[in-house]
Protein backbone atom coordinates (compact mmCIF):
# COMPACT_ATOMS: atom_id res chain seq x y z
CA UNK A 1 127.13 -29.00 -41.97
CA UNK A 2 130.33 -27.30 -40.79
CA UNK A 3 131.91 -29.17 -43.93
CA UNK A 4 129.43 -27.43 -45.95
CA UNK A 5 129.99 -23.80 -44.59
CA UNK A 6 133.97 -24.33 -44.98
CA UNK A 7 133.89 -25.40 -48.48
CA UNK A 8 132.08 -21.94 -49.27
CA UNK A 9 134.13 -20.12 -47.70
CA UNK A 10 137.80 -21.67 -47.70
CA UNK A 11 139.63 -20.64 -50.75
CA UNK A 12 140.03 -23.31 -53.34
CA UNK A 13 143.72 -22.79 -55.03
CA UNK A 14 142.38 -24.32 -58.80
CA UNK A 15 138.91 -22.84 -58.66
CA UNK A 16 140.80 -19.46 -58.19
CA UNK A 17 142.86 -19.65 -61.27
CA UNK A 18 139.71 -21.01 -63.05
CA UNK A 19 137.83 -17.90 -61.87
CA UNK A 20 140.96 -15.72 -62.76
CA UNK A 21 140.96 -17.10 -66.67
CA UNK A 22 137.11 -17.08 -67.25
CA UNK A 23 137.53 -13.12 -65.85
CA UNK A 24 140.10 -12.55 -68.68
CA UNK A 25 138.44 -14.53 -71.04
CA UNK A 26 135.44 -12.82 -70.85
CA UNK A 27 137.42 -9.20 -70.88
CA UNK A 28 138.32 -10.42 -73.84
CA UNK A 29 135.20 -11.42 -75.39
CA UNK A 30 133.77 -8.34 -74.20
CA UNK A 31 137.07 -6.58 -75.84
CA UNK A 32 137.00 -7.94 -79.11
CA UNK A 33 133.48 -8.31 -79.31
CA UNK A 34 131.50 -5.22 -77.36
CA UNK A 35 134.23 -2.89 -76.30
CA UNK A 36 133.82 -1.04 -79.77
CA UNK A 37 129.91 -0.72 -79.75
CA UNK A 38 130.19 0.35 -75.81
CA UNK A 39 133.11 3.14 -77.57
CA UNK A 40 130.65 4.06 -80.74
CA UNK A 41 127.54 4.56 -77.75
CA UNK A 42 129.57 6.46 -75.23
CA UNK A 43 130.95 8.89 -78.34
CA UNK A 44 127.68 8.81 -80.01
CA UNK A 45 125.99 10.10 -75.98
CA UNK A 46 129.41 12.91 -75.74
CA UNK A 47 128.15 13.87 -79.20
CA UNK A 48 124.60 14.22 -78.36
CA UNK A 49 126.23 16.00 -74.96
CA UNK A 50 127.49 17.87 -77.03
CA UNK A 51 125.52 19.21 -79.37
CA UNK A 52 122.56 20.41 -76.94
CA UNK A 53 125.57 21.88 -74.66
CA UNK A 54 126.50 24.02 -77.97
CA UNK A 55 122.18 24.42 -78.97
CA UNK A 56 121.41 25.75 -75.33
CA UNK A 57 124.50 28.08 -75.29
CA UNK A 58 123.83 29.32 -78.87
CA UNK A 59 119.96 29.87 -77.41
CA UNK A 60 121.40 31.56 -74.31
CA UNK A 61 123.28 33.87 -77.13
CA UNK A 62 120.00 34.20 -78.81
CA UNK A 63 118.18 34.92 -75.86
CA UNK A 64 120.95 37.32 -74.85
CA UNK A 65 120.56 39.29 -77.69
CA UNK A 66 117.12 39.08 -77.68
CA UNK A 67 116.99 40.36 -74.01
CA UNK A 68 119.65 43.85 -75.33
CA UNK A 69 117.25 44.24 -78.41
CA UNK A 70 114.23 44.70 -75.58
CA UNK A 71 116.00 46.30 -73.10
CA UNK A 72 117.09 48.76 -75.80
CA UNK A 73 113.57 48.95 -77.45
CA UNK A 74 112.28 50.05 -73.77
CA UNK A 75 114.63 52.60 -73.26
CA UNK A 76 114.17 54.05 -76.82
CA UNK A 77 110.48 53.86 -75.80
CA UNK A 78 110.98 55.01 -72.08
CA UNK A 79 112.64 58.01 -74.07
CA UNK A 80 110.15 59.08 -76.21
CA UNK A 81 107.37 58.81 -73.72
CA UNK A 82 109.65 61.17 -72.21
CA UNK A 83 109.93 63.35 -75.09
CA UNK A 84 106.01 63.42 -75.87
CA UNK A 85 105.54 63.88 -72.16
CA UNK A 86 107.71 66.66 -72.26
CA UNK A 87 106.29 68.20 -75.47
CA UNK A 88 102.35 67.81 -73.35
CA UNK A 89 103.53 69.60 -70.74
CA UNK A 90 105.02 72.71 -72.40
CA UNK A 91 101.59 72.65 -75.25
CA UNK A 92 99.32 72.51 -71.84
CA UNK A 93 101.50 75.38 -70.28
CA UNK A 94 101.52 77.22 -73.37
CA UNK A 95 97.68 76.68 -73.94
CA UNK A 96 97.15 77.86 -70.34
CA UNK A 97 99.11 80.75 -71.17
CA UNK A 98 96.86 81.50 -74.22
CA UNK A 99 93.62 80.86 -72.14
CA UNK A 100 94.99 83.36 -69.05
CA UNK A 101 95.79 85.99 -71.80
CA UNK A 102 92.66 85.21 -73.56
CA UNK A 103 90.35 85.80 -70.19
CA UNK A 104 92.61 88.95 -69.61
CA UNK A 105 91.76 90.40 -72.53
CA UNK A 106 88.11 89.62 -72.02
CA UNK A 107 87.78 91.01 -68.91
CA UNK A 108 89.33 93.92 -70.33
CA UNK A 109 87.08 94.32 -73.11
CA UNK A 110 83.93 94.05 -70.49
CA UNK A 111 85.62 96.13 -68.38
CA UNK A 112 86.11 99.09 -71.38
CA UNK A 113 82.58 97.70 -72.48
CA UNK A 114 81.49 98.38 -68.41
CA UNK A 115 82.73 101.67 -68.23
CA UNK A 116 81.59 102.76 -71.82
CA UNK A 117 78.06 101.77 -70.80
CA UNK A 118 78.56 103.57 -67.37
CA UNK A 119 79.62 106.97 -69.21
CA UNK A 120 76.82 106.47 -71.58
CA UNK A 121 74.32 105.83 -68.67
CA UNK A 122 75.60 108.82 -66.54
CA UNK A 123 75.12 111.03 -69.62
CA UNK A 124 71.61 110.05 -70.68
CA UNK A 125 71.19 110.62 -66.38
CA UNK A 126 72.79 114.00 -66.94
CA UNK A 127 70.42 114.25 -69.86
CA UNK A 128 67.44 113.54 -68.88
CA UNK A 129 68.39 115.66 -64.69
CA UNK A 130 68.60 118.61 -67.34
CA UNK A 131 65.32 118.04 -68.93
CA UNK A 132 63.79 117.77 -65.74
CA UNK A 133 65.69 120.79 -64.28
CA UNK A 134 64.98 123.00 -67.53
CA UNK A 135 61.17 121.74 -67.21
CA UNK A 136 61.15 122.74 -63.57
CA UNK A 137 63.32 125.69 -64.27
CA UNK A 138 60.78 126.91 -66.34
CA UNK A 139 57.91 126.71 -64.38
CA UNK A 140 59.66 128.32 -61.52
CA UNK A 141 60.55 130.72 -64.22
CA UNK A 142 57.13 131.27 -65.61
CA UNK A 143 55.75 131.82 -62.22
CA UNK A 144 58.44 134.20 -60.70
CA UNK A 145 58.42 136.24 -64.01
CA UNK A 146 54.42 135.63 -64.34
CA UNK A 147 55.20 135.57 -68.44
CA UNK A 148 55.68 133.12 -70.93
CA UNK A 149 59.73 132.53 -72.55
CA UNK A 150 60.75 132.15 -75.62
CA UNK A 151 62.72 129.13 -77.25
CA UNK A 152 66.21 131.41 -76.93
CA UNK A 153 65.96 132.99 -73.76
CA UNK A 154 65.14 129.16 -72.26
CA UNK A 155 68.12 127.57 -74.24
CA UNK A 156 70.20 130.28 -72.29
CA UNK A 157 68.30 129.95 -68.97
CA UNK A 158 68.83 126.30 -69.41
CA UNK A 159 72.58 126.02 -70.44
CA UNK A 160 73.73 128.53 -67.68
CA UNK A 161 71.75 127.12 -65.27
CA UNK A 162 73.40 123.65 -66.46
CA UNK A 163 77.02 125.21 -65.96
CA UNK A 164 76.57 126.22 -63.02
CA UNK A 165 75.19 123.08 -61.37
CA UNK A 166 78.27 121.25 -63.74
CA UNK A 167 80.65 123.80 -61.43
CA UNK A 168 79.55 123.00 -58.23
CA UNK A 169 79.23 119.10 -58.70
């Protein structure tokens, strides 16, 4: 069995130089035969390499300028959001403006309004205290006297009676 183990593993002098030709005769097979296809592959595979190294970086160029064409789209639109934010702002200041001048004017106009009714309310009061007064006037009149007046002497019993109380008030 020893024998056995030893003939594996001792080294054979002619079974070496055997194993050394059929190496270089196959390299040479394999050379004049394969080595060409094995070339043709390997170039075709650098080719193919190639070609989706030069696709993705032309898409990466793409997809650059893509990318600046957005970016530069959302600024031009950050801008005029801006602008039309811009332009809201001053038309609402400018419309609250118009509304504050608007409600000053109004309550200026009920104001005037207000004190023209006031004016007209205190003379109709004036008017109608003289009519009472002249009534009263009269009868106190007509009973001190004891005698009827006429339409002129109570116009002028009226109007200075009038001017005075207009004096003192």
């Amino acid at each position: 069995m020893e024998a056995i183990y030893q003939s594996l593993v001792a080294v054979n002098p002619v079974t070496l130089i055997a194993q050394i030709c059929n190496l270089f005769i196959t390299l040479f097979v394999f050379k004049k035969f394969f080595w060409s296809k094995v070339l043709d592959i390997l170039d075709q595979r650098r080719a193919a390499a190639d070609k989706e190294i030069t696709d993705a970086q032309s898409a990466k160029a793409e997809a650059m300028t893509i990318k600046a064409t957005y970016e530069e789209n959302m600024r031009q639109s950050k801008a005029k959001a801006d602008a039309l934010l811009i332009s809201a702002q001053q038309t609402a200041a400018l419309r609250g403006e118009e509304i504050i001048q608007d409600a000053q004017r109004t309550a200026v106009q009920i104001k005037q309004k207000a004190e023209a009714d006031i004016a007209q309310e205190k003379k109709k009061a004036i008017n109608d205290a003289k009519n009472e007064i002249s009534e009263m006037a009269l009868a106190i009149a007509g009973k001190v006297v004891g005698r009827e007046l006429n339409a002129a002497d109570q116009s002028a019993l009226v109007d200075s009676f009038i001017n005075g109380l207009g004096d003192n008030a």
